[in-house]
PDB file of N, CA and C in Angstrom:
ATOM      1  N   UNK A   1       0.816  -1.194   0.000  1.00  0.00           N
ATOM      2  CA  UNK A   1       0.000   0.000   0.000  1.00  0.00           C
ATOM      3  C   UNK A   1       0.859   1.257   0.000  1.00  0.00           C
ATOM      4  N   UNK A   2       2.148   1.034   0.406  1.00  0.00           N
ATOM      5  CA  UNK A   2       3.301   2.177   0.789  1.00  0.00           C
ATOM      6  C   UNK A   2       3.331   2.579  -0.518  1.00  0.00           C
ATOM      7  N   UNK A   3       3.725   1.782  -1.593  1.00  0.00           N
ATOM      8  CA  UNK A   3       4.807   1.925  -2.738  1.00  0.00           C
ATOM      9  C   UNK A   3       4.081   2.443  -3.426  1.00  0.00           C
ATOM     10  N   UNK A   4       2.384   1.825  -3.190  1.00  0.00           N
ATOM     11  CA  UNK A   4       1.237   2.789  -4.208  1.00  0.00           C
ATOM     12  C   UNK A   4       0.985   4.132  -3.870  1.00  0.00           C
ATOM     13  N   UNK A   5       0.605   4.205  -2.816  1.00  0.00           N
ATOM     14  CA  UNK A   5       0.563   5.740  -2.188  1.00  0.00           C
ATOM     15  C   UNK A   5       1.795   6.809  -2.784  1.00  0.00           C
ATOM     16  N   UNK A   6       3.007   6.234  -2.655  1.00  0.00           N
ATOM     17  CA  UNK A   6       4.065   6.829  -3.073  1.00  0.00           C
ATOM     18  C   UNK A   6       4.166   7.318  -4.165  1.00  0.00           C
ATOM     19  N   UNK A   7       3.546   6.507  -5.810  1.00  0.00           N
ATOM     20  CA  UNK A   7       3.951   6.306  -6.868  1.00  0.00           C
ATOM     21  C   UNK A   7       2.294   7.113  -7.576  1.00  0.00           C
ATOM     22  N   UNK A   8       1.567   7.476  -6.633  1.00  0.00           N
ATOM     23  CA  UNK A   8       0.003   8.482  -6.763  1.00  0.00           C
ATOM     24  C   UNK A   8       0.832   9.907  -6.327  1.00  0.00           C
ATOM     25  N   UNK A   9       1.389   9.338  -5.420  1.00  0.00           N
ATOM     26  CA  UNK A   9       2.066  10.830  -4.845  1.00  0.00           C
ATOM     27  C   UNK A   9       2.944  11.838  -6.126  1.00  0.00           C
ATOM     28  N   UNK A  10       3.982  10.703  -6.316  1.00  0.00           N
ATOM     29  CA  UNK A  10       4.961  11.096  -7.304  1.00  0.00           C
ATOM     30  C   UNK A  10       4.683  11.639  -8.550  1.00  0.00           C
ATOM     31  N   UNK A  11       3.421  10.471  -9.231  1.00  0.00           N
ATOM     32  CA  UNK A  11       2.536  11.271 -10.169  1.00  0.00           C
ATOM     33  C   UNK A  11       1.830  12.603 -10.230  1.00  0.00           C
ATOM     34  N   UNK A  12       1.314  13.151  -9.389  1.00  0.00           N
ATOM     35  CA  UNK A  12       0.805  14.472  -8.968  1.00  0.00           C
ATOM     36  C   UNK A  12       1.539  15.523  -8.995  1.00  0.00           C
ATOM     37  N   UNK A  13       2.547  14.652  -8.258  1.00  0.00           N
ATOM     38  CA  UNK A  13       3.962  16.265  -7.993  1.00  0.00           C
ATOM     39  C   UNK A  13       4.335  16.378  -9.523  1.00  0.00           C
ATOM     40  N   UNK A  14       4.695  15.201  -9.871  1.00  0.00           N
ATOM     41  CA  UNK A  14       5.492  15.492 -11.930  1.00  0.00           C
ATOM     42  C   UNK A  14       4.350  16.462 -12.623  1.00  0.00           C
ATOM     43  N   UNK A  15       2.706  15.618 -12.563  1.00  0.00           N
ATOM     44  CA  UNK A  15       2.075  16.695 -13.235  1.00  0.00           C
ATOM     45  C   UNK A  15       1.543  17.918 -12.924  1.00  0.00           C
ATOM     46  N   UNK A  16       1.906  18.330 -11.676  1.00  0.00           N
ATOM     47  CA  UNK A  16       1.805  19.111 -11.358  1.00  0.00           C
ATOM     48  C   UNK A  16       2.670  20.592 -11.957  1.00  0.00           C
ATOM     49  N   UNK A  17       3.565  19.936 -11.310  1.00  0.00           N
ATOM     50  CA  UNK A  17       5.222  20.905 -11.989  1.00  0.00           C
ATOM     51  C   UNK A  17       5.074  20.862 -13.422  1.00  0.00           C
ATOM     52  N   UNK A  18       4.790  20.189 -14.536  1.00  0.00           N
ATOM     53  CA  UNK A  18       4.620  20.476 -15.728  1.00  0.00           C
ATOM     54  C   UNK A  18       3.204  21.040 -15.595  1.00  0.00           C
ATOM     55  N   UNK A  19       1.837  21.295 -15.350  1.00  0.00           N
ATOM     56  CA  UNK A  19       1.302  22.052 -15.098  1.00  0.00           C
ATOM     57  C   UNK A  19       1.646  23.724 -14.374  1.00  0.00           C
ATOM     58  N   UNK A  20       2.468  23.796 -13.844  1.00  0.00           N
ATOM     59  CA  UNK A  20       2.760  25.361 -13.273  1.00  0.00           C
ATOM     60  C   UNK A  20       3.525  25.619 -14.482  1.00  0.00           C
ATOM     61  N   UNK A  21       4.318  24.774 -14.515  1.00  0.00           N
ATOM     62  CA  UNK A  21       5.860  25.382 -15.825  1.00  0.00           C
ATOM     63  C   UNK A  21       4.838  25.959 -17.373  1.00  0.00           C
ATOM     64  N   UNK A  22       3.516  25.863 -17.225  1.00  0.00           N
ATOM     65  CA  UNK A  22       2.852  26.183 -18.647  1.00  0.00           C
ATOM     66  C   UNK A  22       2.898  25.395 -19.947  1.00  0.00           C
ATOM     67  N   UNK A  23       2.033  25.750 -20.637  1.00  0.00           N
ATOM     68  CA  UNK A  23       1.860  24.635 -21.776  1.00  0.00           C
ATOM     69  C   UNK A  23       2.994  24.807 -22.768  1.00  0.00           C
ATOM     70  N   UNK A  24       3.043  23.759 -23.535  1.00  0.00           N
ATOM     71  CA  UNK A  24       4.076  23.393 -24.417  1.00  0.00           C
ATOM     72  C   UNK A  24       3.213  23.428 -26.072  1.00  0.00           C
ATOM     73  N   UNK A  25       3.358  24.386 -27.193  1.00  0.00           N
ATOM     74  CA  UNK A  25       3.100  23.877 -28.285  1.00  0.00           C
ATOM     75  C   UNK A  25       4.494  24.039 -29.110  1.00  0.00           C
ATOM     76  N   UNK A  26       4.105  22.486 -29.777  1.00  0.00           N
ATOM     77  CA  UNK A  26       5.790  22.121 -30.335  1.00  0.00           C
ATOM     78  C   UNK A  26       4.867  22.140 -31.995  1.00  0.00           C
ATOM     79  N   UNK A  27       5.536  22.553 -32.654  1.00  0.00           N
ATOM     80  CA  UNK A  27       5.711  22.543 -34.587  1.00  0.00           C
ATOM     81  C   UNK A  27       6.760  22.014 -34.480  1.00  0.00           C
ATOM     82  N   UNK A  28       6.200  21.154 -35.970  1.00  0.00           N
ATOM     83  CA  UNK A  28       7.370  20.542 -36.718  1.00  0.00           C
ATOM     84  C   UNK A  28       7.466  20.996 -38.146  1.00  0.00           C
ATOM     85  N   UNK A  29       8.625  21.386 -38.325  1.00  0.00           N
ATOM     86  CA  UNK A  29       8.534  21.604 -39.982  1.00  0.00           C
ATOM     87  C   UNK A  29       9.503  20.965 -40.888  1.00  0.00           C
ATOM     88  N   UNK A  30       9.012  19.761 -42.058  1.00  0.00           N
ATOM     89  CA  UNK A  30       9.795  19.180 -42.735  1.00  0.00           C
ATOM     90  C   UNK A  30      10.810  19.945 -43.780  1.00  0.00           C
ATOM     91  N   UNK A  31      11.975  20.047 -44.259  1.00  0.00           N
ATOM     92  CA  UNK A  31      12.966  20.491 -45.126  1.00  0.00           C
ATOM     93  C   UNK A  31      12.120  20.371 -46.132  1.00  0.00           C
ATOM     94  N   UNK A  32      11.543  19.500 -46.998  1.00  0.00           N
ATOM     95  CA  UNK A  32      11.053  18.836 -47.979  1.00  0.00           C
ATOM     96  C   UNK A  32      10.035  19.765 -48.232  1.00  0.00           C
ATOM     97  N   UNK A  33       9.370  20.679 -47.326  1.00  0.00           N
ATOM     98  CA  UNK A  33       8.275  21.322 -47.858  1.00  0.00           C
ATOM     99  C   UNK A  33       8.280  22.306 -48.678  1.00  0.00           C
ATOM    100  N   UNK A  34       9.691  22.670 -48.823  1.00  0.00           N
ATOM    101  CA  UNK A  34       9.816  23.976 -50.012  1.00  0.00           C
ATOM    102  C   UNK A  34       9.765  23.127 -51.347  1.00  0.00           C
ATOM    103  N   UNK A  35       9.801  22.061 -51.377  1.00  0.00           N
ATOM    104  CA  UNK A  35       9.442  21.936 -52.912  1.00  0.00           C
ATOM    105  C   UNK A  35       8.128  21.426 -53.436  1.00  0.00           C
ATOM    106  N   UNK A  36       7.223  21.814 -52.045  1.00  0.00           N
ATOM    107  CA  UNK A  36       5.747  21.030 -52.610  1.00  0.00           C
ATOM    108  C   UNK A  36       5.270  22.120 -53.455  1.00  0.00           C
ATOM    109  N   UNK A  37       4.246  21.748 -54.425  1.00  0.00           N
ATOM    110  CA  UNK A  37       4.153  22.602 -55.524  1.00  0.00           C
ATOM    111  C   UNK A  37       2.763  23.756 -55.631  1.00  0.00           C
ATOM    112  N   UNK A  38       2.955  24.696 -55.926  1.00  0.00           N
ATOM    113  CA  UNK A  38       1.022  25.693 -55.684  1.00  0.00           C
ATOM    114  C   UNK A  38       1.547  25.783 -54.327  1.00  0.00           C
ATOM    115  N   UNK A  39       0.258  26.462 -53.476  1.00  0.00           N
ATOM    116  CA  UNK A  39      -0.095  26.892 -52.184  1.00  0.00           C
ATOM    117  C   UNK A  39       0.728  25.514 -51.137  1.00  0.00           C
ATOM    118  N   UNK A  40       0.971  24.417 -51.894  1.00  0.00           N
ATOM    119  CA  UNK A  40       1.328  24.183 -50.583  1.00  0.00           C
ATOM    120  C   UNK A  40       3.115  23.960 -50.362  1.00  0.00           C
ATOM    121  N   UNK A  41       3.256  25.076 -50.939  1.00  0.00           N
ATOM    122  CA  UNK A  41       4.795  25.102 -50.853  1.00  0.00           C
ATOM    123  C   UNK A  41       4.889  25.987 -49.284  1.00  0.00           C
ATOM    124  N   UNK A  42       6.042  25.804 -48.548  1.00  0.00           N
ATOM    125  CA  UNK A  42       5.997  25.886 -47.161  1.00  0.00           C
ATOM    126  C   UNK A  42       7.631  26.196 -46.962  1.00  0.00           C
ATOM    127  N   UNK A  43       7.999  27.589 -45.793  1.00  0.00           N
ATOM    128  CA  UNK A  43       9.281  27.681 -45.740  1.00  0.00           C
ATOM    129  C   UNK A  43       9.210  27.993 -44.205  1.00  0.00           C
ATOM    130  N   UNK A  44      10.252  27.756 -43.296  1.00  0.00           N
ATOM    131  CA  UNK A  44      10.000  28.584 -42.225  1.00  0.00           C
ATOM    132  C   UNK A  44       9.279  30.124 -42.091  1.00  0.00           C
ATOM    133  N   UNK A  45       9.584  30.613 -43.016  1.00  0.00           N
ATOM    134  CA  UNK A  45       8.978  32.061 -42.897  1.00  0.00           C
ATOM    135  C   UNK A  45       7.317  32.029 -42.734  1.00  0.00           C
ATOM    136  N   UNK A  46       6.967  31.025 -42.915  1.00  0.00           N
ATOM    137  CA  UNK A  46       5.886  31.480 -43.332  1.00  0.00           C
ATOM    138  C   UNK A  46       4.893  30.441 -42.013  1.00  0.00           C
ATOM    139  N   UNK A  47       6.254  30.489 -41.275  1.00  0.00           N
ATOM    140  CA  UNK A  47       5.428  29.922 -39.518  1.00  0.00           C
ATOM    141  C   UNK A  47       4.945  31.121 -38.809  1.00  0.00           C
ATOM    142  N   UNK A  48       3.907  31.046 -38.407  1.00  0.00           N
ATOM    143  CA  UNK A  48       3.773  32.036 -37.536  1.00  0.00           C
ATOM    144  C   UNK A  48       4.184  31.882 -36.068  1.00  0.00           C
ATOM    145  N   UNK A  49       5.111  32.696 -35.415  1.00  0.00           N
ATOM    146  CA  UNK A  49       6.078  32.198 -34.383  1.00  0.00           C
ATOM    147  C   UNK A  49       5.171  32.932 -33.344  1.00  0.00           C
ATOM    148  N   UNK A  50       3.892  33.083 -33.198  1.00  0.00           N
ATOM    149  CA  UNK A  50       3.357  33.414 -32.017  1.00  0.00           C
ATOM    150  C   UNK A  50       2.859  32.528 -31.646  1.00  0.00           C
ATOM    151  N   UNK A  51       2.113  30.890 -32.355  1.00  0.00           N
ATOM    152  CA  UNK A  51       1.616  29.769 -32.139  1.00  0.00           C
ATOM    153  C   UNK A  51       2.432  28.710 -31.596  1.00  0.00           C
ATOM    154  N   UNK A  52       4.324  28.673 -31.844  1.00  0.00           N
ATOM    155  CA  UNK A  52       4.770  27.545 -31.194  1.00  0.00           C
ATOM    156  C   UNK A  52       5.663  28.178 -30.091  1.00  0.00           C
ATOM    157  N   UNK A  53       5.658  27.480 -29.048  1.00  0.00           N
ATOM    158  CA  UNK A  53       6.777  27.761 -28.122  1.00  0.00           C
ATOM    159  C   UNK A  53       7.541  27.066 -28.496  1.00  0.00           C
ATOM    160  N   UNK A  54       8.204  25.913 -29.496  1.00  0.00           N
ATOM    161  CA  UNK A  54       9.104  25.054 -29.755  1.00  0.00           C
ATOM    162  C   UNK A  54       8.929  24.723 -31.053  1.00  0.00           C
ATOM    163  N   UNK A  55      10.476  24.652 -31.759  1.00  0.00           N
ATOM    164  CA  UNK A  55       9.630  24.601 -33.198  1.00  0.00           C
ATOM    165  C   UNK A  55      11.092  23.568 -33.433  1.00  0.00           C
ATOM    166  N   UNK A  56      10.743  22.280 -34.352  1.00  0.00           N
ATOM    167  CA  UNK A  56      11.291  21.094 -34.527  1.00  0.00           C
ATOM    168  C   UNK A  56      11.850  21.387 -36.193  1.00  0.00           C
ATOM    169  N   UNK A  57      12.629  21.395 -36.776  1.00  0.00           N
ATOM    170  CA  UNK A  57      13.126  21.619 -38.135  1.00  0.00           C
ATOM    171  C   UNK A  57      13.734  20.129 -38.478  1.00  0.00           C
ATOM    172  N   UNK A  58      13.078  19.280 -39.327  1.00  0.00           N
ATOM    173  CA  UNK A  58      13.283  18.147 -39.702  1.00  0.00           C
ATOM    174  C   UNK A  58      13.893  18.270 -40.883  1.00  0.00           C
ATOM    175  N   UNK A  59      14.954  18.052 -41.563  1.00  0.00           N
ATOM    176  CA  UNK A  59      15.822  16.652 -41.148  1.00  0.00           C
ATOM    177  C   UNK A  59      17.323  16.753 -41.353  1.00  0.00           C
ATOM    178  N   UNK A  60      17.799  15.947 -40.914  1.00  0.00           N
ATOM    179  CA  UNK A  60      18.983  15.935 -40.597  1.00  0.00           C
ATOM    180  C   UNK A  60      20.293  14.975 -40.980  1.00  0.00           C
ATOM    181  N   UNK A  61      21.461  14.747 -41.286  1.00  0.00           N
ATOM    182  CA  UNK A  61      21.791  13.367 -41.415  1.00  0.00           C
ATOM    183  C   UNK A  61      23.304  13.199 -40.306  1.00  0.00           C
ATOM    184  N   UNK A  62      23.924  11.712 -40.526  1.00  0.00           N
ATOM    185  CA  UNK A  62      24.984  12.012 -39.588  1.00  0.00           C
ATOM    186  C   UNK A  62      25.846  11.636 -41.316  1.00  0.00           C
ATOM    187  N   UNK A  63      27.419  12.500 -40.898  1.00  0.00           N
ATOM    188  CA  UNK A  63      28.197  12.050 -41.971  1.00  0.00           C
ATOM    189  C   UNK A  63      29.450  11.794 -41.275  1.00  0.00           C
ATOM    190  N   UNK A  64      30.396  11.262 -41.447  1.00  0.00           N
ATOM    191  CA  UNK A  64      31.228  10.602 -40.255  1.00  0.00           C
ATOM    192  C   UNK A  64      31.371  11.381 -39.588  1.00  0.00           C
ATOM    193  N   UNK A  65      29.866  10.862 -38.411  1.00  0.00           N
ATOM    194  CA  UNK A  65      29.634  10.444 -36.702  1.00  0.00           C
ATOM    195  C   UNK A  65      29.255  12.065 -36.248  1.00  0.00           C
ATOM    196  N   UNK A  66      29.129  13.082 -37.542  1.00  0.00           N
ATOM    197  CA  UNK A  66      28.843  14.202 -37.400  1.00  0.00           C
ATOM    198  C   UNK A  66      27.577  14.883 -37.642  1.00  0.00           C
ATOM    199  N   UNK A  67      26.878  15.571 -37.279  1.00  0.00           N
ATOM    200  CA  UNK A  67      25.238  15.681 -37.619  1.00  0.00           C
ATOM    201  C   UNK A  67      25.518  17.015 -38.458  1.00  0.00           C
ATOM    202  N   UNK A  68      24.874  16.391 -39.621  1.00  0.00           N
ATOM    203  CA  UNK A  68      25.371  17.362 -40.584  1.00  0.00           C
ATOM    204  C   UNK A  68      24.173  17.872 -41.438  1.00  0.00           C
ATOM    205  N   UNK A  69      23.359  18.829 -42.366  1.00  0.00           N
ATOM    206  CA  UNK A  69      22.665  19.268 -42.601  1.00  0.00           C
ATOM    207  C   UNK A  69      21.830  17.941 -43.641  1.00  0.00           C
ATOM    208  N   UNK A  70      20.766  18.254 -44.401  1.00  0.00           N
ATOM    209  CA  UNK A  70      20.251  17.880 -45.511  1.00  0.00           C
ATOM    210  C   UNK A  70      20.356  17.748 -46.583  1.00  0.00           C
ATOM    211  N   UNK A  71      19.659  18.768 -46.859  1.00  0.00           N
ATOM    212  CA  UNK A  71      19.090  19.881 -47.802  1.00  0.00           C
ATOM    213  C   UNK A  71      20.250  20.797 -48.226  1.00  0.00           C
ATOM    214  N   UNK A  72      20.360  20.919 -49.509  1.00  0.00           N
ATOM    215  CA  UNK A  72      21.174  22.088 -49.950  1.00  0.00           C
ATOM    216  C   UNK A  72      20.936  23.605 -49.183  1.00  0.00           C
ATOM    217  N   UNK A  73      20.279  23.957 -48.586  1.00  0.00           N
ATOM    218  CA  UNK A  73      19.859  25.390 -48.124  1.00  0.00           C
ATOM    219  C   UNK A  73      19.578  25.046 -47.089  1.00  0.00           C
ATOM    220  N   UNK A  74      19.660  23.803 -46.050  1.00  0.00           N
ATOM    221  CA  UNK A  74      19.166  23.624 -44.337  1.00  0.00           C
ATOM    222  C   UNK A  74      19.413  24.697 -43.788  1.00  0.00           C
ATOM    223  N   UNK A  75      20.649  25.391 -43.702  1.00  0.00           N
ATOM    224  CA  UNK A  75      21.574  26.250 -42.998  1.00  0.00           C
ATOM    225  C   UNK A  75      20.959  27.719 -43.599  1.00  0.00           C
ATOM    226  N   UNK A  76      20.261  28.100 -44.724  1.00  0.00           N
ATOM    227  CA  UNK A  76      19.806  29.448 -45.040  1.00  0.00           C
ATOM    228  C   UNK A  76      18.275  29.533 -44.481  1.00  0.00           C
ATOM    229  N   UNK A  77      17.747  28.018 -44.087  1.00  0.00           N
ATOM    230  CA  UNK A  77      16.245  28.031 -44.204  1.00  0.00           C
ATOM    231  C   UNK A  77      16.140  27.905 -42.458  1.00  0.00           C
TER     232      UNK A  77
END
């Protein structure tokens, strides 16, 4: 009964503290979207940065053991 009480306890306090710390909205935006074609071509610019508190820029590669860009333009976009 200890370990349960404990582990109700523990749960509360975690969501709690991520409850005070405020909400989280995360975007993701794929590299790949500047070449979709018409309206749904897509660049960072055209995020509106008042909607994410966190914004995810996909993708990435490793090249020896180094995380290295994509996309010809990762680094301008």
């Amino acid at each position: 009964m200890s370990v349960k009480l404990t582990l109700v306890t523990a749960t509360i306090l975690l969501l709690s503290r991520q409850a005070l710390a405020g909400y989280r909205r995360v975007c993701y935006h794929t590299n790949w979207s500047q070449y979709r074609p018409g309206l749904g071509k897509f660049k960072p610019s055209n995020i509106d940065a008042s909607l994410c508190t966190h914004l995810i820029y996909g993708l990435a590669q490793i090249t020896d053991n180094q995380l290295a860009t994509y996309e010809w333009n990762d680094e301008q976009l």
